[in-house]
N, C-alpha and C. Protein backbone atom coordinates (compact mmCIF):
# COMPACT_ATOMS: atom_id res chain seq x y z
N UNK A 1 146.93 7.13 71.62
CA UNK A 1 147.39 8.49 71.85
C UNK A 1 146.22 9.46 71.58
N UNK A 2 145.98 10.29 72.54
CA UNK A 2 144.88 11.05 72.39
C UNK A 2 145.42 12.50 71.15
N UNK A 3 144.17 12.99 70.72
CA UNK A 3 144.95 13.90 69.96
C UNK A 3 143.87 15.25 69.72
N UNK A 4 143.87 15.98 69.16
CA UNK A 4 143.46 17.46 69.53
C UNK A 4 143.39 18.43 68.12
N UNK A 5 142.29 17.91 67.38
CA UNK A 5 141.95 18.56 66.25
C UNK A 5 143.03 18.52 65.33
N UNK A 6 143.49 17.18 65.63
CA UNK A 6 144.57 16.37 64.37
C UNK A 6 145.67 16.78 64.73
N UNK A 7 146.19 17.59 66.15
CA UNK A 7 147.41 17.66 66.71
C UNK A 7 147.17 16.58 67.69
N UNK A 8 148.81 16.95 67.98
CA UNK A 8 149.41 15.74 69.38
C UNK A 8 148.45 16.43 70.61
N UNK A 9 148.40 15.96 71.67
CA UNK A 9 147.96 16.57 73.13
C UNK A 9 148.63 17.77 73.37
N UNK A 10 150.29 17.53 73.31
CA UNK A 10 151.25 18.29 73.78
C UNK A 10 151.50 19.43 72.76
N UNK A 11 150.86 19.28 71.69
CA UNK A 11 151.52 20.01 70.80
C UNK A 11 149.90 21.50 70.87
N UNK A 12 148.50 20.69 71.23
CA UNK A 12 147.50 22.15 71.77
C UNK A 12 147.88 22.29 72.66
N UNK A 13 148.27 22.17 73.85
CA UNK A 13 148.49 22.59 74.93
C UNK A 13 149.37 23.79 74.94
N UNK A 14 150.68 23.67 73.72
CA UNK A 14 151.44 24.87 73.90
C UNK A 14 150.81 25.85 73.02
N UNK A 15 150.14 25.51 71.55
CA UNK A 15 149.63 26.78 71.17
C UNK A 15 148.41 27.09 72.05
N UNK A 16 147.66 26.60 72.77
CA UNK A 16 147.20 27.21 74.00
C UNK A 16 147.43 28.20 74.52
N UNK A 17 149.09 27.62 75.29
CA UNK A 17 149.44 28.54 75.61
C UNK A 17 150.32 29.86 74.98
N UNK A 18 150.59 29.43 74.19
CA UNK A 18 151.23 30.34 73.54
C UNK A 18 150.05 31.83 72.85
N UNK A 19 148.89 31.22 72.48
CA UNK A 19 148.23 31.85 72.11
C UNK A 19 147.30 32.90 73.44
N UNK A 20 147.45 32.36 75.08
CA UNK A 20 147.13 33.20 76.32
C UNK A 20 148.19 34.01 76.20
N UNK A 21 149.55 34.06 76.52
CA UNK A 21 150.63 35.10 76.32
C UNK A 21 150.80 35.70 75.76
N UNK A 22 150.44 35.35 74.25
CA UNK A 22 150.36 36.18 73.23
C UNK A 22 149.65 37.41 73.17
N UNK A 23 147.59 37.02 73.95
CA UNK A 23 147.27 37.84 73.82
C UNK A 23 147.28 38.59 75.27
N UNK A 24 147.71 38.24 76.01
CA UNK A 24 148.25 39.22 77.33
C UNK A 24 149.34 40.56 76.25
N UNK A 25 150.59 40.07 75.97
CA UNK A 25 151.32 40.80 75.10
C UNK A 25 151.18 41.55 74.25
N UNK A 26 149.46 41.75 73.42
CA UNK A 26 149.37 42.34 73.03
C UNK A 26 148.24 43.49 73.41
N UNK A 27 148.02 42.94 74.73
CA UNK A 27 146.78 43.66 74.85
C UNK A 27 147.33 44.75 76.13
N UNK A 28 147.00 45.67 76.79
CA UNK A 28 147.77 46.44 77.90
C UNK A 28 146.21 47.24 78.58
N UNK A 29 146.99 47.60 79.75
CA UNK A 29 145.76 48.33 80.40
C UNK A 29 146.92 49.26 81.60
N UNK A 30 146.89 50.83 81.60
CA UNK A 30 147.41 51.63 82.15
C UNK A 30 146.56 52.32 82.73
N UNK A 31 147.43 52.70 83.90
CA UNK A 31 146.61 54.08 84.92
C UNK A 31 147.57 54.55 85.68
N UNK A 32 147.10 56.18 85.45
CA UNK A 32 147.88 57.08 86.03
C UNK A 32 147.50 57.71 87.10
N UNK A 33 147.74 57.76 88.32
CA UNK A 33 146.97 58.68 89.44
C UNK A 33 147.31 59.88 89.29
N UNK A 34 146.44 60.57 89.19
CA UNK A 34 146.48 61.97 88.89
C UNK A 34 145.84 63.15 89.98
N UNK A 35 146.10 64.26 90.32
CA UNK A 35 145.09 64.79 91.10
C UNK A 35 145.10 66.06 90.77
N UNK A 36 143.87 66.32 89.41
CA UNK A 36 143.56 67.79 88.75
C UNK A 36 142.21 68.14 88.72
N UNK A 37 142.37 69.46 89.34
CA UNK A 37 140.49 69.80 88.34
C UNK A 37 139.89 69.34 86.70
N UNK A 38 138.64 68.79 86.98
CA UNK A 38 138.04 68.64 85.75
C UNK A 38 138.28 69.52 84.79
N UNK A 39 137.94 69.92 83.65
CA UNK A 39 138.04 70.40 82.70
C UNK A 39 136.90 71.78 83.09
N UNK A 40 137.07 72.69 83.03
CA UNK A 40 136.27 73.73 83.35
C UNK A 40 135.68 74.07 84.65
N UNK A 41 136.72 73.43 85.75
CA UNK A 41 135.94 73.25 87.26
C UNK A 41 136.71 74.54 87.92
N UNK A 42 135.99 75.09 89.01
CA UNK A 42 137.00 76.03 89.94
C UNK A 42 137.88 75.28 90.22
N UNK A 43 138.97 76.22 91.03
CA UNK A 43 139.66 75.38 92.07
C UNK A 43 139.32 74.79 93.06
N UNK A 44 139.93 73.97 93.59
CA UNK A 44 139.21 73.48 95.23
C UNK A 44 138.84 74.40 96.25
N UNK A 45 137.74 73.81 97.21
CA UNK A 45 137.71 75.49 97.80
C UNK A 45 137.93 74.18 98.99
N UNK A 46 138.77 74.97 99.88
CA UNK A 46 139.73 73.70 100.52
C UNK A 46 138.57 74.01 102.33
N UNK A 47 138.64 72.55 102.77
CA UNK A 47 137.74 72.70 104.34
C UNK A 47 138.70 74.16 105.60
N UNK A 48 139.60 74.65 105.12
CA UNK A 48 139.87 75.51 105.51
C UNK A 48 138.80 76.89 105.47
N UNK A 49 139.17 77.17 104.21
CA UNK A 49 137.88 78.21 103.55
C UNK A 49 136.74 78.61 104.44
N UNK A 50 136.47 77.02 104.14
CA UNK A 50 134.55 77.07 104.59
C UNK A 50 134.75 77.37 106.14
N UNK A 51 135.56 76.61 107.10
CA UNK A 51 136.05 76.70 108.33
C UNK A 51 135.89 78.14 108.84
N UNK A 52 136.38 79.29 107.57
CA UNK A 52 136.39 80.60 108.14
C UNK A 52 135.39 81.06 108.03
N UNK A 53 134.03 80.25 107.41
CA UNK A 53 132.47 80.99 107.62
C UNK A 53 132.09 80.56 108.78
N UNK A 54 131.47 81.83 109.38
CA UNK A 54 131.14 81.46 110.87
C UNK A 54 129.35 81.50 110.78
N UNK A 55 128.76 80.56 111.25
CA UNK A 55 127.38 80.67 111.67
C UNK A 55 126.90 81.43 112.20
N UNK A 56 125.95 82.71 111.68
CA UNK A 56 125.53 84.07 112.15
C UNK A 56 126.48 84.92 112.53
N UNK A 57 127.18 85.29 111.66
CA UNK A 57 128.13 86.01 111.81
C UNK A 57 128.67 86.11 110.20
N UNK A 58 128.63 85.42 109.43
CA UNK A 58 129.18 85.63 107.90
C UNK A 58 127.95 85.86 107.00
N UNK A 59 128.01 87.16 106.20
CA UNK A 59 127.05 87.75 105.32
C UNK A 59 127.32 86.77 104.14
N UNK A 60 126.33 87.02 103.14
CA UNK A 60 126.27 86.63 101.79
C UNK A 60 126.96 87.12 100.87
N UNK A 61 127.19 88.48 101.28
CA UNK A 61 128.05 89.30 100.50
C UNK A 61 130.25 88.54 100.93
N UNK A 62 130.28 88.10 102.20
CA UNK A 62 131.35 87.88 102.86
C UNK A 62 131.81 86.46 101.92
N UNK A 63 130.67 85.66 101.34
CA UNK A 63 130.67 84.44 100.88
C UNK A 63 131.58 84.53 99.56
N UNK A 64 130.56 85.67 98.85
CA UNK A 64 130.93 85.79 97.31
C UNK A 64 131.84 86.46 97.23
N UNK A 65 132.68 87.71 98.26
CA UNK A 65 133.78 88.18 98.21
C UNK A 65 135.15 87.22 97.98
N UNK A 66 134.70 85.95 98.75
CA UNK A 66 135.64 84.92 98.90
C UNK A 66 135.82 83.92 98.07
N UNK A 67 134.78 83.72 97.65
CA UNK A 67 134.66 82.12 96.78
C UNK A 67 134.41 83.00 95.17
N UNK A 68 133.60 83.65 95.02
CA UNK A 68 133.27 84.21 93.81
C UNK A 68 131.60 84.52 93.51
N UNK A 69 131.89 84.23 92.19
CA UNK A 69 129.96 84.31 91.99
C UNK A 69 129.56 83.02 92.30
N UNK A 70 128.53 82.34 92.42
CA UNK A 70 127.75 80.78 92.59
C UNK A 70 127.78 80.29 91.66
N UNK A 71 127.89 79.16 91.15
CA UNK A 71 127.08 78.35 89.94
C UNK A 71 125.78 78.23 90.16
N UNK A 72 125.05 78.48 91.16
CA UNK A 72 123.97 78.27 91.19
C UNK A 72 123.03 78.74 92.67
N UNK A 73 122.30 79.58 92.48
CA UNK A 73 121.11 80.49 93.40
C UNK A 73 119.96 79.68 93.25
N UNK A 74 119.42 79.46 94.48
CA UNK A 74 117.85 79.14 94.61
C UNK A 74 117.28 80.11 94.54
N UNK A 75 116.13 80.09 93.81
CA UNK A 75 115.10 80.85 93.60
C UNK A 75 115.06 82.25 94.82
N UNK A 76 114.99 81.88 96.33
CA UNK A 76 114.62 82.66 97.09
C UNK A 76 116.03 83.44 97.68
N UNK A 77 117.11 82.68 97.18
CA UNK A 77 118.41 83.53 96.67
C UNK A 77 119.09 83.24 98.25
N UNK A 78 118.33 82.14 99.14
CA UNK A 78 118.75 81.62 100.96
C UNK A 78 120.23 80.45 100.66
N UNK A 79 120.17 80.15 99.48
CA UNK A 79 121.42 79.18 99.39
C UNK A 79 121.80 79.23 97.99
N UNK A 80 123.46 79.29 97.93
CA UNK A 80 124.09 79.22 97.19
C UNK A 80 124.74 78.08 96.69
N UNK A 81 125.86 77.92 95.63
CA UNK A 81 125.82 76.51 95.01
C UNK A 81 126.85 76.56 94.65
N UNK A 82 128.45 76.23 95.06
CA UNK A 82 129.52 76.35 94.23
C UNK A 82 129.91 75.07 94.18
N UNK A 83 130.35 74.25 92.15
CA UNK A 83 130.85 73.34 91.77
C UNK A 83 132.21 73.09 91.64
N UNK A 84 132.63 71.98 91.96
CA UNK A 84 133.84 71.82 91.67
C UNK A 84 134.18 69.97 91.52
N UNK A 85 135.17 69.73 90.48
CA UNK A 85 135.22 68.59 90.50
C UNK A 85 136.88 68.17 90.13
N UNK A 86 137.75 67.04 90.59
CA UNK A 86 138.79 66.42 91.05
C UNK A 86 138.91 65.21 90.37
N UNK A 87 139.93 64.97 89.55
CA UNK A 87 140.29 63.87 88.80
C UNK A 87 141.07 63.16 89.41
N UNK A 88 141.11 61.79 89.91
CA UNK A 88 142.68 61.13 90.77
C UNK A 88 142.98 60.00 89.69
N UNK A 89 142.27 59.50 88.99
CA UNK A 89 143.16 58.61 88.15
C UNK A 89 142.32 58.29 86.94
N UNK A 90 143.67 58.64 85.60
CA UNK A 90 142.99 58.07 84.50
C UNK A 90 143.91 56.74 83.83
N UNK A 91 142.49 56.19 82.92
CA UNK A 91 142.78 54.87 82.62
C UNK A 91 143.13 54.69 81.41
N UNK A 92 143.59 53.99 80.89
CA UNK A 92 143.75 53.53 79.37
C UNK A 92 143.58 52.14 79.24
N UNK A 93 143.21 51.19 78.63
CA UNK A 93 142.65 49.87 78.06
C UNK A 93 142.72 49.77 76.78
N UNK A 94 143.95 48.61 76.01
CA UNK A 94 144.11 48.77 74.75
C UNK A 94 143.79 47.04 74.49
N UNK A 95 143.14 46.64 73.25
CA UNK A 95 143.04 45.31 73.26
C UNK A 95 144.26 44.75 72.06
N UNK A 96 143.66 43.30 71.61
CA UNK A 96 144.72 42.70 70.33
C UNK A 96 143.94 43.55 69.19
N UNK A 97 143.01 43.73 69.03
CA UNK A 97 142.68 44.37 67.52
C UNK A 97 142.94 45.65 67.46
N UNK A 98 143.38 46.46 68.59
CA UNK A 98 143.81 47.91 68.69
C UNK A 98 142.57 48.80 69.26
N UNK A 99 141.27 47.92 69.37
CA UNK A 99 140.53 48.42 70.18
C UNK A 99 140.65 48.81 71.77
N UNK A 100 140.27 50.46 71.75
CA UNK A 100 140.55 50.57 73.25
C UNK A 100 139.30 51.01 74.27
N UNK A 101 139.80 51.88 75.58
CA UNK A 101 139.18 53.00 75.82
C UNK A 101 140.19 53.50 76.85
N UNK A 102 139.43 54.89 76.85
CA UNK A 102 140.48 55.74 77.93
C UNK A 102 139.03 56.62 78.65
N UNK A 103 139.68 56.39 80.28
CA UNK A 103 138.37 57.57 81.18
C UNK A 103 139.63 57.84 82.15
N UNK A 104 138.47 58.63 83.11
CA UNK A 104 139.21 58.57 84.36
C UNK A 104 137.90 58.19 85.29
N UNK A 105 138.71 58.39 86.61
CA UNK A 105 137.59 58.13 88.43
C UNK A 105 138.20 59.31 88.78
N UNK A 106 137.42 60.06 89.38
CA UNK A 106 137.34 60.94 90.41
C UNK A 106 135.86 61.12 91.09
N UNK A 107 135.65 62.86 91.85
CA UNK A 107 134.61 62.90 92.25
C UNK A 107 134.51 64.77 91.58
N UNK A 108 132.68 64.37 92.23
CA UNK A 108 132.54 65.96 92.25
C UNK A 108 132.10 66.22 93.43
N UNK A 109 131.81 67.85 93.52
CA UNK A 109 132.15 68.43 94.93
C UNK A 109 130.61 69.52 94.85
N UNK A 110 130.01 69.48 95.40
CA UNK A 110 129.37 70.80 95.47
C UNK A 110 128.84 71.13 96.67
N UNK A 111 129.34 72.76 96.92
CA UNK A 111 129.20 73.23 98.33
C UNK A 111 127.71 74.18 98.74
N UNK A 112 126.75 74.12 99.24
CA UNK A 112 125.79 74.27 99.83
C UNK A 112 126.28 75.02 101.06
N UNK A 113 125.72 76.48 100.98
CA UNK A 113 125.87 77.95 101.64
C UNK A 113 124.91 77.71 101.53
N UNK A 114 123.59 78.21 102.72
CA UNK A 114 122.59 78.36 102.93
C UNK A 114 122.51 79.77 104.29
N UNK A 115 121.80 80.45 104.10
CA UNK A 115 121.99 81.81 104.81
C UNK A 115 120.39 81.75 105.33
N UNK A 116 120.47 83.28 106.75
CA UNK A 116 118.85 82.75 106.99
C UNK A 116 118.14 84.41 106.45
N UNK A 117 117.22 84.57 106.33
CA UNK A 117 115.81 85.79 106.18
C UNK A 117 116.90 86.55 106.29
N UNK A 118 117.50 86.85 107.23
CA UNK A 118 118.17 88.09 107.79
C UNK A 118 119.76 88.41 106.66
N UNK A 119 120.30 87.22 106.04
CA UNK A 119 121.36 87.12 105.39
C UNK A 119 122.73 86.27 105.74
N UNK A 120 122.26 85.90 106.75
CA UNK A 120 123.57 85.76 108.08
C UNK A 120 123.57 84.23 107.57
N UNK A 121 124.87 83.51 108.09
CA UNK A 121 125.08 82.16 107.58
C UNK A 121 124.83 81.20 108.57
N UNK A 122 123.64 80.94 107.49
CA UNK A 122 123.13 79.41 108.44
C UNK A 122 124.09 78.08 108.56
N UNK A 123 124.10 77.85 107.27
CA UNK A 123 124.78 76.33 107.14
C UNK A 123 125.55 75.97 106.03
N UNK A 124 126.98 75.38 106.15
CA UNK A 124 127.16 74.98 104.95
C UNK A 124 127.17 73.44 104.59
N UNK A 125 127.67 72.71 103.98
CA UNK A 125 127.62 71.58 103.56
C UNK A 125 127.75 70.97 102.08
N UNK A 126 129.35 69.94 102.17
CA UNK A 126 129.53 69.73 100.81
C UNK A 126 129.31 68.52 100.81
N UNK A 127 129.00 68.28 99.24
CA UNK A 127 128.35 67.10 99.03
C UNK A 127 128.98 66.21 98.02
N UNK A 128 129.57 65.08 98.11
CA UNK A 128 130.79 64.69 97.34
C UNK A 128 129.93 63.56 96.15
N UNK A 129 130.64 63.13 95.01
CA UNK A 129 129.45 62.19 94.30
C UNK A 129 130.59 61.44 93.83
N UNK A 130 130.97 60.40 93.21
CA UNK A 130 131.40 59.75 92.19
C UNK A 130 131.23 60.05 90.69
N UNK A 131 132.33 60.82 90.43
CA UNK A 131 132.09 60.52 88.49
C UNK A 131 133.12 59.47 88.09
N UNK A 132 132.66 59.62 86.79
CA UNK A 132 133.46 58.26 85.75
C UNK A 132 134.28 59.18 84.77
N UNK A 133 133.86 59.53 83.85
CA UNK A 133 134.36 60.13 82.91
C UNK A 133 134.10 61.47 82.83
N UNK A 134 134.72 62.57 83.35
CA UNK A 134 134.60 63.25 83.33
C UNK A 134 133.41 64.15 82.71
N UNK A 135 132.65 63.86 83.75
CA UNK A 135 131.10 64.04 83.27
C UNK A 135 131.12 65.61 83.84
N UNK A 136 130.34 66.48 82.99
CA UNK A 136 130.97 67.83 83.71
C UNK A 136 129.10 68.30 84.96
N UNK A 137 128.76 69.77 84.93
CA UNK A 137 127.68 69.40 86.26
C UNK A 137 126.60 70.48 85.39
């Protein structure tokens, strides 16, 4: 009869198993889909918005009336910079010793207004990224 650190065969096999279920049972992993601004982000500025800037025809002044101030001006003041970032799901991961972690996945967003010499609107373009944990910009 074969035997198994001075047990029967049959008798490791179930604390085996008993000891996989066990730690399934004690261990958990949750996620919630969620869909919120980051922690200190504008609101979305939705492809509608931008839709209503027209190429040579929308001022700089027409931009910031609408969206607000920039997060961010280039130097020569031709393109503007508004952030924004979108949470869709956070996680939780709990183990057997009570060790965990908690994040989320989403993305960030930042929109690129670029205007020409004259002021008039050249181009826009948003630029989407992957965050993890609410990494802010």
């Amino acid at each position: 009869m074969t035997r198994c650190h001075g047990y029967s065969l049959a008798a490791c096999r179930m604390l085996r198993l008993f000891l996989f279920f066990g730690s399934l049972m004690l261990s958990g992993c949750l996620v919630v889909p969620v869909d919120q601004a980051t922690v200190g982000s504008r609101d979305k500025i939705s492809e509608d918005t931008i839709a209503a800037f027209q190429v040579g025809v929308t001022t700089r002044k027409d931009v910031v009336l609408r969206l607000g101030e920039p997060d961010y001006v280039t130097e020569d003041e031709r393109q503007l910079q508004y952030f924004w970032g979108r949470i869709y799901m956070i996680w939780a991961v709990v183990g057997q010793t009570g060790n965990g972690a908690v994040g989320d996945v989403g993305k960030k967003y930042t929109l690129l207004v670029t205007f020409s010499p004259e002021g008039l609107l050249q181009q826009t373009e948003v630029v989407k990224a992957p965050i993890g944990d609410a990494d802010s910009f």
